[in-house]
C-alpha atoms as a PDB file:
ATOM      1  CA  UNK A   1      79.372  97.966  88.268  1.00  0.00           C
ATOM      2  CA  UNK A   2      77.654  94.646  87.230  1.00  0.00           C
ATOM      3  CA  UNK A   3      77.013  95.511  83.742  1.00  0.00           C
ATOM      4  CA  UNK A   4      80.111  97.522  81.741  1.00  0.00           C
ATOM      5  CA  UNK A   5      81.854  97.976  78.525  1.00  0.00           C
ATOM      6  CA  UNK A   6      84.901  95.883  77.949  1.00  0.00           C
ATOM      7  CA  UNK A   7      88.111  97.149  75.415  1.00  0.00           C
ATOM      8  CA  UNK A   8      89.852  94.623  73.541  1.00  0.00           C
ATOM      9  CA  UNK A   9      93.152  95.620  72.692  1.00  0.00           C
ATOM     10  CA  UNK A  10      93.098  94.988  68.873  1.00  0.00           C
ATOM     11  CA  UNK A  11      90.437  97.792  68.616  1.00  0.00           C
ATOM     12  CA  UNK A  12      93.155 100.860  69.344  1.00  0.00           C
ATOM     13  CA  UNK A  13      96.117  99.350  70.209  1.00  0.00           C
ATOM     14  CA  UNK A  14      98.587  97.646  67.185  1.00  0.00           C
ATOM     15  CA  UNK A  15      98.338  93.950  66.329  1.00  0.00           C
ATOM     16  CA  UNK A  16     102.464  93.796  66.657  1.00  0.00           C
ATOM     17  CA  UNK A  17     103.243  96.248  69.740  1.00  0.00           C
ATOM     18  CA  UNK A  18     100.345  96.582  71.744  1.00  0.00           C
ATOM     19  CA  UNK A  19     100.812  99.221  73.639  1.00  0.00           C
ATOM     20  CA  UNK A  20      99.648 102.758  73.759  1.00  0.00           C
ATOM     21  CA  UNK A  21     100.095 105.727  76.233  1.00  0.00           C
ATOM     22  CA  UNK A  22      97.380 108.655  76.274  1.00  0.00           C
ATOM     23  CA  UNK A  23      97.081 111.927  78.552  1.00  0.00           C
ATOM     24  CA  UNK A  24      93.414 112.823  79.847  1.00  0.00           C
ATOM     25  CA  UNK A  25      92.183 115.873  81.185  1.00  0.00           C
ATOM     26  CA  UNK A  26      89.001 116.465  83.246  1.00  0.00           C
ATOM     27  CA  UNK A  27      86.699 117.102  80.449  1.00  0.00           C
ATOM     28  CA  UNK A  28      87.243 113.630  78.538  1.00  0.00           C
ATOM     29  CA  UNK A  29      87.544 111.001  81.190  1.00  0.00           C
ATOM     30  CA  UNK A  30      86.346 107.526  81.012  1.00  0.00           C
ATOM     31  CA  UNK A  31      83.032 108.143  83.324  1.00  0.00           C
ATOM     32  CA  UNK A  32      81.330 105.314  82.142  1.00  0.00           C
ATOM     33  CA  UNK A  33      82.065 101.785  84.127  1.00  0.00           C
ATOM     34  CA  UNK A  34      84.649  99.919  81.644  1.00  0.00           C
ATOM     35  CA  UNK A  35      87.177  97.097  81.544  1.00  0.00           C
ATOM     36  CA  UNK A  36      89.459  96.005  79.343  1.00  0.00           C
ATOM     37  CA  UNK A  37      91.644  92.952  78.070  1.00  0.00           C
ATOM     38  CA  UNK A  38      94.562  94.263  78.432  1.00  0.00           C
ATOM     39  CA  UNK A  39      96.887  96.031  81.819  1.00  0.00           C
ATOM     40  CA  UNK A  40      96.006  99.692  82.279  1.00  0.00           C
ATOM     41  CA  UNK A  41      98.399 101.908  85.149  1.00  0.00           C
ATOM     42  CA  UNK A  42      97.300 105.204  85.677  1.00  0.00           C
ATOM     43  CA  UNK A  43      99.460 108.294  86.592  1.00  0.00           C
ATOM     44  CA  UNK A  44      98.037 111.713  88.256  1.00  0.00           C
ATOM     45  CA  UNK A  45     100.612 113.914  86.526  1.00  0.00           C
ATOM     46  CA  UNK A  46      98.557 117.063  88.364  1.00  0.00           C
ATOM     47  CA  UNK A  47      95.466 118.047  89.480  1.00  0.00           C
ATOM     48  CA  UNK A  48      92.460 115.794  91.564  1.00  0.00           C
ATOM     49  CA  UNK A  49      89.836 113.225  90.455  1.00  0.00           C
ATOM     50  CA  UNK A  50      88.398 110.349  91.645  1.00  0.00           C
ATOM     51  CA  UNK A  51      88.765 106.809  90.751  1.00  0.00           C
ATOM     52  CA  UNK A  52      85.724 104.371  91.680  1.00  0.00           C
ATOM     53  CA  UNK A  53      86.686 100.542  91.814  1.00  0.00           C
ATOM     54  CA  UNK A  54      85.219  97.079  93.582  1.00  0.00           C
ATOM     55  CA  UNK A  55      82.475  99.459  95.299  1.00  0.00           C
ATOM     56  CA  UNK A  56      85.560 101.846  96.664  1.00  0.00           C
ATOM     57  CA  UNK A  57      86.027 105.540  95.895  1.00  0.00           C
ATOM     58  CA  UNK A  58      89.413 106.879  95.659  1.00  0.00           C
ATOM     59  CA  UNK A  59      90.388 110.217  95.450  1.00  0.00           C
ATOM     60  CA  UNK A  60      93.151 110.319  93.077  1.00  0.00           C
ATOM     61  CA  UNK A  61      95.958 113.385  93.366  1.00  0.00           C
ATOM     62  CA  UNK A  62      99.349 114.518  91.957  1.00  0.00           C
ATOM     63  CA  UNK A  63     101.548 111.599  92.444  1.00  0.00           C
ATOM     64  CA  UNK A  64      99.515 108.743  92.854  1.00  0.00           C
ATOM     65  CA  UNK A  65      99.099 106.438  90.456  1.00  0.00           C
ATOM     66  CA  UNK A  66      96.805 102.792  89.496  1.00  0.00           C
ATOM     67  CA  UNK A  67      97.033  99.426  88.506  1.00  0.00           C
ATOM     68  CA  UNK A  68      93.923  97.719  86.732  1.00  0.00           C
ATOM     69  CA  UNK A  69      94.993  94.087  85.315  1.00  0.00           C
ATOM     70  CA  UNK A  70      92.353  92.860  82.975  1.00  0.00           C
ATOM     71  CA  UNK A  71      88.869  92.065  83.555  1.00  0.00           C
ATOM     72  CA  UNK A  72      88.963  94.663  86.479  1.00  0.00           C
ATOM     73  CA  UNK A  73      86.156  97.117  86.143  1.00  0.00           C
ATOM     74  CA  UNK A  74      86.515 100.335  87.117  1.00  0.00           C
ATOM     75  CA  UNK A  75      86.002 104.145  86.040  1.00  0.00           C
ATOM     76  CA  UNK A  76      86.935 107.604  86.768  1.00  0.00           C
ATOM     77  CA  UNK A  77      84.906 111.306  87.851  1.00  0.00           C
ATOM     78  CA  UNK A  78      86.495 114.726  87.948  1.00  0.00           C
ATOM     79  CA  UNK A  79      86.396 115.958  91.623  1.00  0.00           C
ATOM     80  CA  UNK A  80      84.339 119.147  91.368  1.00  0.00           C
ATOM     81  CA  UNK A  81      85.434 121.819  89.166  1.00  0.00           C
ATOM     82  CA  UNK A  82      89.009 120.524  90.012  1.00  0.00           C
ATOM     83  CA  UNK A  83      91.661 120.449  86.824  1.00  0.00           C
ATOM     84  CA  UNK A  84      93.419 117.152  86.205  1.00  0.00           C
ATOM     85  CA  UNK A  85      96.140 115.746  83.791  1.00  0.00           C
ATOM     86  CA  UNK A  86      96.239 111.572  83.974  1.00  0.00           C
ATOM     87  CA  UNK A  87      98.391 109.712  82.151  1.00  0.00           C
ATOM     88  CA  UNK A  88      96.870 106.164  80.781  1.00  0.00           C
ATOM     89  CA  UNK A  89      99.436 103.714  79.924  1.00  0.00           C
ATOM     90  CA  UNK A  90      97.938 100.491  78.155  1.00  0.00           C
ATOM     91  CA  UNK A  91      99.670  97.278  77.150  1.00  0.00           C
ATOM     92  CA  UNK A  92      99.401  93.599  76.935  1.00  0.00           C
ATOM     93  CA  UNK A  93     101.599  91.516  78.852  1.00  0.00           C
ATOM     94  CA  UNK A  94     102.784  89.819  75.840  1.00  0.00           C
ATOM     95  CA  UNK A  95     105.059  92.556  75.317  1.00  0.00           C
ATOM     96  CA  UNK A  96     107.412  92.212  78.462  1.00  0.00           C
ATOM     97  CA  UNK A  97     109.458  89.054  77.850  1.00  0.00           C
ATOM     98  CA  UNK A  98     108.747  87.399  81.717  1.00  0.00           C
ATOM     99  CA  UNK A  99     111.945  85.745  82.130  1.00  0.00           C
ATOM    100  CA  UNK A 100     114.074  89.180  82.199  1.00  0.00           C
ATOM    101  CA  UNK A 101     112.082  90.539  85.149  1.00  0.00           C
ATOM    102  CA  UNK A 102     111.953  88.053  87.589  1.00  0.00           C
ATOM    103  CA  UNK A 103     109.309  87.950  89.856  1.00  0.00           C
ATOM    104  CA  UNK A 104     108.587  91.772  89.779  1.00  0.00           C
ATOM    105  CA  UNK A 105     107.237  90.990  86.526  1.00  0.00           C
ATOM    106  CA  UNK A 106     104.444  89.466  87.984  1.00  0.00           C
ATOM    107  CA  UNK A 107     103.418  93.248  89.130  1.00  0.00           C
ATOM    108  CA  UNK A 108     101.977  93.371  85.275  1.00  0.00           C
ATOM    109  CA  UNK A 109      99.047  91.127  86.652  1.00  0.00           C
ATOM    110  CA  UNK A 110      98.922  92.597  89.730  1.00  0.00           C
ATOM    111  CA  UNK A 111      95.986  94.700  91.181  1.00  0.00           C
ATOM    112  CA  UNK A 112      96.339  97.822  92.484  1.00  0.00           C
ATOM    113  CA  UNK A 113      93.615 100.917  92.736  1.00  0.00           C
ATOM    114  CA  UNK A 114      95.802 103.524  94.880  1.00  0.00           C
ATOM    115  CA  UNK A 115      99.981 104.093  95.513  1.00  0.00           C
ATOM    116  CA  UNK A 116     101.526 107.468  96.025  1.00  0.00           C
ATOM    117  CA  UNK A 117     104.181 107.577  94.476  1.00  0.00           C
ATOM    118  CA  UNK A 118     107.303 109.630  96.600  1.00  0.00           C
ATOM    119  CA  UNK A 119     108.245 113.015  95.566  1.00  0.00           C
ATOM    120  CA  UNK A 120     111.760 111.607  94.997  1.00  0.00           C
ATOM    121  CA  UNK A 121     110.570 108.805  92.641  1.00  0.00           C
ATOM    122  CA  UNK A 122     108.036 111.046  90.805  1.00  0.00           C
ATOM    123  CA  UNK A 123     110.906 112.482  88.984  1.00  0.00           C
ATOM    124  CA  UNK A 124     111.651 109.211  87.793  1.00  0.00           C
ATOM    125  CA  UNK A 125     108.269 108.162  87.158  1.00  0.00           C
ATOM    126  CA  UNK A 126     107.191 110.819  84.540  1.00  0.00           C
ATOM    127  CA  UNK A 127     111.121 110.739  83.062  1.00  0.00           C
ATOM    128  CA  UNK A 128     109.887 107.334  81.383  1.00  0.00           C
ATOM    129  CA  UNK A 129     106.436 108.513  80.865  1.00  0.00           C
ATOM    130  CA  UNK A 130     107.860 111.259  78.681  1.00  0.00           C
ATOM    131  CA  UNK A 131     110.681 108.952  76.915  1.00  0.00           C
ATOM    132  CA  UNK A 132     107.665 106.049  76.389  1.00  0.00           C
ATOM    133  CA  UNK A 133     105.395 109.156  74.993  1.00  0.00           C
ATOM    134  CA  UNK A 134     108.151 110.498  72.524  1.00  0.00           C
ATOM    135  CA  UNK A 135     109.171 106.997  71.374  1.00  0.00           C
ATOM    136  CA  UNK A 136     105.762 106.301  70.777  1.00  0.00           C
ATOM    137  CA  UNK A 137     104.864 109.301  68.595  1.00  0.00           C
ATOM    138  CA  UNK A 138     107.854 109.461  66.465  1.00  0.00           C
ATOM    139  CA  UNK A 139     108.431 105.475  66.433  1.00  0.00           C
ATOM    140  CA  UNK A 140     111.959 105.669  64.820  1.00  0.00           C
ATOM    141  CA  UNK A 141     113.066 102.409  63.901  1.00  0.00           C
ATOM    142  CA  UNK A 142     113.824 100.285  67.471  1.00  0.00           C
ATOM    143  CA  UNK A 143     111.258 102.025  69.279  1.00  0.00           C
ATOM    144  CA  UNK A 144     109.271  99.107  71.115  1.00  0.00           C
ATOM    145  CA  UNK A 145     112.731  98.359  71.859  1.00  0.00           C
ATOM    146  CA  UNK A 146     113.110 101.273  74.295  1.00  0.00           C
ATOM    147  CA  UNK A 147     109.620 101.254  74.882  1.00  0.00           C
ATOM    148  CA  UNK A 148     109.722  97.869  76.180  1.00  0.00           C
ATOM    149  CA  UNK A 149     113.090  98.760  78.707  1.00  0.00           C
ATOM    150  CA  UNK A 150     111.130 102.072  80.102  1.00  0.00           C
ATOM    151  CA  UNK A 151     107.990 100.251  80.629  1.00  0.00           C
ATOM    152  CA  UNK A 152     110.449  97.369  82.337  1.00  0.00           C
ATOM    153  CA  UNK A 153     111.762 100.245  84.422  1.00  0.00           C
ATOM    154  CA  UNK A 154     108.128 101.836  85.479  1.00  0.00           C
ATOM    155  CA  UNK A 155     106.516  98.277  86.619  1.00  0.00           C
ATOM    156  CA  UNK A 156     110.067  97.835  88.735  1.00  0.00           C
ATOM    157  CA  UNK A 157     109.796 101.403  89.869  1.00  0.00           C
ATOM    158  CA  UNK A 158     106.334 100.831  91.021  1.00  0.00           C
ATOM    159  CA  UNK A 159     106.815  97.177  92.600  1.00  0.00           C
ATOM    160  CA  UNK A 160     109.181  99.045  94.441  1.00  0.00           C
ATOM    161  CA  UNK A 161     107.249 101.775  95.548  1.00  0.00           C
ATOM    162  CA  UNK A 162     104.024  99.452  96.565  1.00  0.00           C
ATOM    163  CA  UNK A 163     105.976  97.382  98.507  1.00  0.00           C
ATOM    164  CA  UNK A 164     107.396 100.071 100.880  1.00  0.00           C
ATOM    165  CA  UNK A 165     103.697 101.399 101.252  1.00  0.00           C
ATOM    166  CA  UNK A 166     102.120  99.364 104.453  1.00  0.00           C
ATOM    167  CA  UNK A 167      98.393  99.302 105.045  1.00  0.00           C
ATOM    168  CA  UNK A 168      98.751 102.244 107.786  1.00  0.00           C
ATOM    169  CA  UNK A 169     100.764 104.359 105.286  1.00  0.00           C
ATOM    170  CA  UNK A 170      97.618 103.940 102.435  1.00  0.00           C
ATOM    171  CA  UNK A 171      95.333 104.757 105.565  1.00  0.00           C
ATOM    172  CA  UNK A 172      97.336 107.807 106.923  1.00  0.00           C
ATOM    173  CA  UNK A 173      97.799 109.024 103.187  1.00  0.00           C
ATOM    174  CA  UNK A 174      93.622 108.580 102.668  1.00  0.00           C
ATOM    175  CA  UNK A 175      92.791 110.776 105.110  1.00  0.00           C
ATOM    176  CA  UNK A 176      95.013 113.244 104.747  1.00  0.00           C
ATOM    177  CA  UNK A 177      93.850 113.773 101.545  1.00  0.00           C
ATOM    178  CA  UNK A 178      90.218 113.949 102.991  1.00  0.00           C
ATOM    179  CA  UNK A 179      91.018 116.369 105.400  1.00  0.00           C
ATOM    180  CA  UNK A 180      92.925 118.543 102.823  1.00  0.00           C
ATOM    181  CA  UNK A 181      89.927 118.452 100.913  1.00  0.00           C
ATOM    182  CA  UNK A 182      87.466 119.263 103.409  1.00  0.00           C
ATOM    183  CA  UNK A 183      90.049 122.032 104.339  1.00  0.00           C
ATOM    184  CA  UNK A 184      89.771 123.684 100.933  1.00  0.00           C
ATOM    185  CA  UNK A 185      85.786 122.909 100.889  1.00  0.00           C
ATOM    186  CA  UNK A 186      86.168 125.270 104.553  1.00  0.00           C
ATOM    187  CA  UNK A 187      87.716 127.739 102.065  1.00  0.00           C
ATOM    188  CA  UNK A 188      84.920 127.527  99.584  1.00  0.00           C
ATOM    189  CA  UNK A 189      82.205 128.117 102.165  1.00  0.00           C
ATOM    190  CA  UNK A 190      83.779 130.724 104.590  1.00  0.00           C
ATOM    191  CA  UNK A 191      85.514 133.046 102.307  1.00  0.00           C
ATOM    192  CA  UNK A 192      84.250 136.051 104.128  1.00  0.00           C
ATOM    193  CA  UNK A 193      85.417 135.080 107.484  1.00  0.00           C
ATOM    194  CA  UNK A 194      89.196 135.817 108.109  1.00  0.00           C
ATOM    195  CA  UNK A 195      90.914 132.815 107.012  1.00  0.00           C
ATOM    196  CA  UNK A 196      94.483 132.430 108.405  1.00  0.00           C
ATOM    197  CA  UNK A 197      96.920 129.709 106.517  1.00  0.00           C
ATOM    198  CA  UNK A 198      97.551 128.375 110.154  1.00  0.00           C
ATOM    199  CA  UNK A 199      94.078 128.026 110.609  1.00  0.00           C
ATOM    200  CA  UNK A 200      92.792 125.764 107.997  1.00  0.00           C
ATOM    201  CA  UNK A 201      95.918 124.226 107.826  1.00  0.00           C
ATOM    202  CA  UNK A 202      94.703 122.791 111.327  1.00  0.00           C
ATOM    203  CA  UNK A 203      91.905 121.263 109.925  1.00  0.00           C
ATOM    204  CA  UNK A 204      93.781 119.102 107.493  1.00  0.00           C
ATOM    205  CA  UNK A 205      95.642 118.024 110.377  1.00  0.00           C
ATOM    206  CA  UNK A 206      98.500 119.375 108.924  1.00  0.00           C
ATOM    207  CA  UNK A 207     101.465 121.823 110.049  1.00  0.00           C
ATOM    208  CA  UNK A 208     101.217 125.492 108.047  1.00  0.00           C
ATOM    209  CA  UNK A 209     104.489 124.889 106.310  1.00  0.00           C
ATOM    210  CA  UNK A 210     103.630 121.358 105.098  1.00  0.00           C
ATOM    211  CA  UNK A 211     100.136 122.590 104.605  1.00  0.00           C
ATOM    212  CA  UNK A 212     101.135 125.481 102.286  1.00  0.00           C
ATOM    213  CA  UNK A 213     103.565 122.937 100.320  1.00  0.00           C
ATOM    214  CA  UNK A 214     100.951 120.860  99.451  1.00  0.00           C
ATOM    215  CA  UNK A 215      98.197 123.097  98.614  1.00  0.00           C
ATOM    216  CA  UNK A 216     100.766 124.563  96.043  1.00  0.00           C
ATOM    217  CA  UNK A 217     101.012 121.182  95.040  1.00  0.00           C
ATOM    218  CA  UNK A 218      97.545 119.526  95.204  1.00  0.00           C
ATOM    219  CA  UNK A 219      95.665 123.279  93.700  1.00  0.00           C
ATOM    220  CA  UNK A 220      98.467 124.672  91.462  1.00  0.00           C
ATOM    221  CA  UNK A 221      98.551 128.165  93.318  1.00  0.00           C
ATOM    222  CA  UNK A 222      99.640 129.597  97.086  1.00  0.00           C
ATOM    223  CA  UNK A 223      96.965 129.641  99.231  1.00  0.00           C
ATOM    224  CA  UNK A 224      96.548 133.623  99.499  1.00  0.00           C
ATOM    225  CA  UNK A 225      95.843 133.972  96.068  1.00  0.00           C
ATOM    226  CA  UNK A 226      93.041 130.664  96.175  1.00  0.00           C
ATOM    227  CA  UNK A 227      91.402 132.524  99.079  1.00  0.00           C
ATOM    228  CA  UNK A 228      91.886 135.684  96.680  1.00  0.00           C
ATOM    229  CA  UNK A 229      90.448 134.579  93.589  1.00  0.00           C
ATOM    230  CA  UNK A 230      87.451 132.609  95.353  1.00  0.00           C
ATOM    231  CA  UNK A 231      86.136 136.349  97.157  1.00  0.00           C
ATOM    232  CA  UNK A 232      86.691 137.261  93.269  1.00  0.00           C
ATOM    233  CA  UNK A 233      84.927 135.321  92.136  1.00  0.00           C
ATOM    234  CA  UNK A 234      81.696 135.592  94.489  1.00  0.00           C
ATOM    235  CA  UNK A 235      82.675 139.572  94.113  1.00  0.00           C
ATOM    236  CA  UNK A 236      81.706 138.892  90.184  1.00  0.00           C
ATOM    237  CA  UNK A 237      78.231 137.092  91.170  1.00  0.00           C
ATOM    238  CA  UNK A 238      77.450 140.310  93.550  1.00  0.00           C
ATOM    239  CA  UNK A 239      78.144 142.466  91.342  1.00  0.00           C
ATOM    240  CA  UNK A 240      76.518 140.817  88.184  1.00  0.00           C
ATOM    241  CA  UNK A 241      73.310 139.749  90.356  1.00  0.00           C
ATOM    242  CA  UNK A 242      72.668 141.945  93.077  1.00  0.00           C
ATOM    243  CA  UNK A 243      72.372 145.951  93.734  1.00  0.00           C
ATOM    244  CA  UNK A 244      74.398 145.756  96.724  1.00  0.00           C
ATOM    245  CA  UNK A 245      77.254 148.631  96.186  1.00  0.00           C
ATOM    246  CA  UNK A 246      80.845 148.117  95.418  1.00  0.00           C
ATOM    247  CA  UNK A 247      81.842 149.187  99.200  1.00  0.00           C
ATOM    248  CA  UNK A 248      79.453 146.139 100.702  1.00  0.00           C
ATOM    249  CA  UNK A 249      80.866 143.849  98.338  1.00  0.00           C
ATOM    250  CA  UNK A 250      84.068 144.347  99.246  1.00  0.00           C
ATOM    251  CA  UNK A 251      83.352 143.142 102.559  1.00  0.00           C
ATOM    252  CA  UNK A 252      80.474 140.820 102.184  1.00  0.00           C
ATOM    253  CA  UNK A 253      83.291 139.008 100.463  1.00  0.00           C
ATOM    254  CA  UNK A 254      85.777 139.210 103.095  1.00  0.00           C
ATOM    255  CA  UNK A 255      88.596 141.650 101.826  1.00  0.00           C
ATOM    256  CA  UNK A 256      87.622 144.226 104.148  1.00  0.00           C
ATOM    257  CA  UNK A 257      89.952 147.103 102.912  1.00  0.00           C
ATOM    258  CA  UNK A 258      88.312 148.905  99.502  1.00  0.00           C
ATOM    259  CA  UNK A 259      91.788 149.478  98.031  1.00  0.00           C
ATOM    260  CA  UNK A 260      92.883 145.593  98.764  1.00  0.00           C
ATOM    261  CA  UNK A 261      89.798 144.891  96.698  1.00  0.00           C
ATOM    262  CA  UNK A 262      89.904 147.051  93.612  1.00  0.00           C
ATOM    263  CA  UNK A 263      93.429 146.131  93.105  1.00  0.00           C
ATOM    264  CA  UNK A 264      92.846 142.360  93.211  1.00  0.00           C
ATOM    265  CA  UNK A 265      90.159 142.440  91.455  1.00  0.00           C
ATOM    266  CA  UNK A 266      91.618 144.560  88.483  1.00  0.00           C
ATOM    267  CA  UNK A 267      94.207 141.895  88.673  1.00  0.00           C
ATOM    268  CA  UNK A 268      92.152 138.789  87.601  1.00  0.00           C
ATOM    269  CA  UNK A 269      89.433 140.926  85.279  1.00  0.00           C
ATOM    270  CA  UNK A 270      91.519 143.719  84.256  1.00  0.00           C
ATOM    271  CA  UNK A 271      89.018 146.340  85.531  1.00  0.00           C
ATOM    272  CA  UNK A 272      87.752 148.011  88.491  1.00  0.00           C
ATOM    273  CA  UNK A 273      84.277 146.312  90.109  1.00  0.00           C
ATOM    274  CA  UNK A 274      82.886 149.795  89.306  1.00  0.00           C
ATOM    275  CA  UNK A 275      84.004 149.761  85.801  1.00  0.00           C
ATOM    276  CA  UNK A 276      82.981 145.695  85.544  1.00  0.00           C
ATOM    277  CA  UNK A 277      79.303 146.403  86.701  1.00  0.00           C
ATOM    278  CA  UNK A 278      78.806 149.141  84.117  1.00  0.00           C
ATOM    279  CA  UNK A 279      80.055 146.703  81.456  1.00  0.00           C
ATOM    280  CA  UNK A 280      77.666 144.202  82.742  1.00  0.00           C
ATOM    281  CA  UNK A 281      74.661 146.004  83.101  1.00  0.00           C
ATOM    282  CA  UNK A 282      75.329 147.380  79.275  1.00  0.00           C
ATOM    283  CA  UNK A 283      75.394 144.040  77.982  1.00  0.00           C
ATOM    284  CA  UNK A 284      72.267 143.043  79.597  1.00  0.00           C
END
């Protein structure tokens, strides 16, 4: 990242109350290296990217959140086909009066490119996100007032949460994230085989009840119907691409019981393979 784009502040943000909170989704984030004059904290309201800073790659989930002070550059990727909702919170320092913070104030300038945030605090965390976003939008007369206290709040909040994260807790929580990925990439590859929850969740080095919590979490849907709608998916291909007939599909794919298969697949199409070949072969 030697060469990159740098913001300045007075381009989107306003001359008298410069600061400005935006939601991004995976289709319209920042891939390009960039850096900018003013602080930027990022928030993983749901969903997975990846966040690429000082020659590091950081896979970036629900919960965790960034610091970038200025100057810093830095950029993001979506991670795969993966959905994600991040919350970008920009301001310039000059808006936080120092004195009333103390020295967690000094967190403003401080550099951070990965915390997870704790479930408990999460609450919290996107509380103020939502109260800064409102105030923000409908800027009723003493907004940057509350503004100002709920961004106060966040950079405590955070100080708080970075400083009961040691070194060994930002390694565990790295690779446990890599492992969960590579678990789901298992997923991806072996659909056909029979895939038990306490199986793969052995491979993330997690236990099937933790495991299953977080998949929830981390993919937005149990982990029957993941396995589910990846064999539909591949199902679709088969049947779209190939000859093969409905029967071998069904267990090329790994369902392995006809009946199991026409009934979860007329649950994410709305028709029966059968009927879904037909209609694809007569718009061909």
């Amino acid at each position: 990242m030697s060469t990159h784009q740098i913001y300045y502040y007075r381009d989107f943000m306003e001359k008298d109350f410069p600061f400005k909170v935006d939601f991004r989704i995976e289709t319209n984030l920042n891939q390009q290296a960039h850096a900018h004059e003013h602080v930027q904290i990022c928030y993983v309201m749901r969903g997975t990217c990846v966040h690429y800073t000082d020659n590091q790659t950081y896979m970036m989930t629900k919960g965790d959140m960034l610091a970038i002070p200025p100057y810093v550059p830095h950029y993001f990727e979506p991670y795969k086909e993966e959905k994600v909702e991040l919350v970008q919170i920009d301001f310039m320092p000059l808006i936080i009066d120092e004195t009333e913070t103390g020295s967690e104030s000094s967190l403003s300038n401080q550099y951070f490119p990965k915390i997870q945030i704790s479930s408990q605090t999460q609450d919290v965390v996107e509380g103020l996100i939502s109260s800064m976003r409102r105030e923000n939008e409908q800027k009723q007369s003493g907004y940057h007032y509350l503004i100002k206290a709920d961004l106060i709040r966040l950079l405590v909040t955070i100080f708080r949460e970075a400083t009961k994260e040691g070194p060994s807790t930002r390694l565990k929580d790295s690779t446990g994230r890599r492992l969960f990925h590579e678990a789901v990439s298992y997923i991806d590859v072996h659909y056909a085989e029979n895939l038990q929850l306490e199986d793969v969740a052995q491979r993330a080095a997690m236990s099937p009840t933790y495991f299953s919590y977080m998949f929830k979490v981390l993919k937005g849907l149990p982990f029957v119907q993941y396995v589910n709608d990846v064999r539909i998916r591949k199902a679709i291909d088969l049947l779209r691409m190939t000859e093969m007939s409905v029967l071998d599909i069904c267990f090329e794919t790994g369902f392995n019981n006809a009946s199991h298969f026409n009934r979860m697949f007329k649950k994410v199409t709305g028709m029966t393979p059968l009927k879904y070949r037909q209609q694809s072969e007569a718009h061909s």
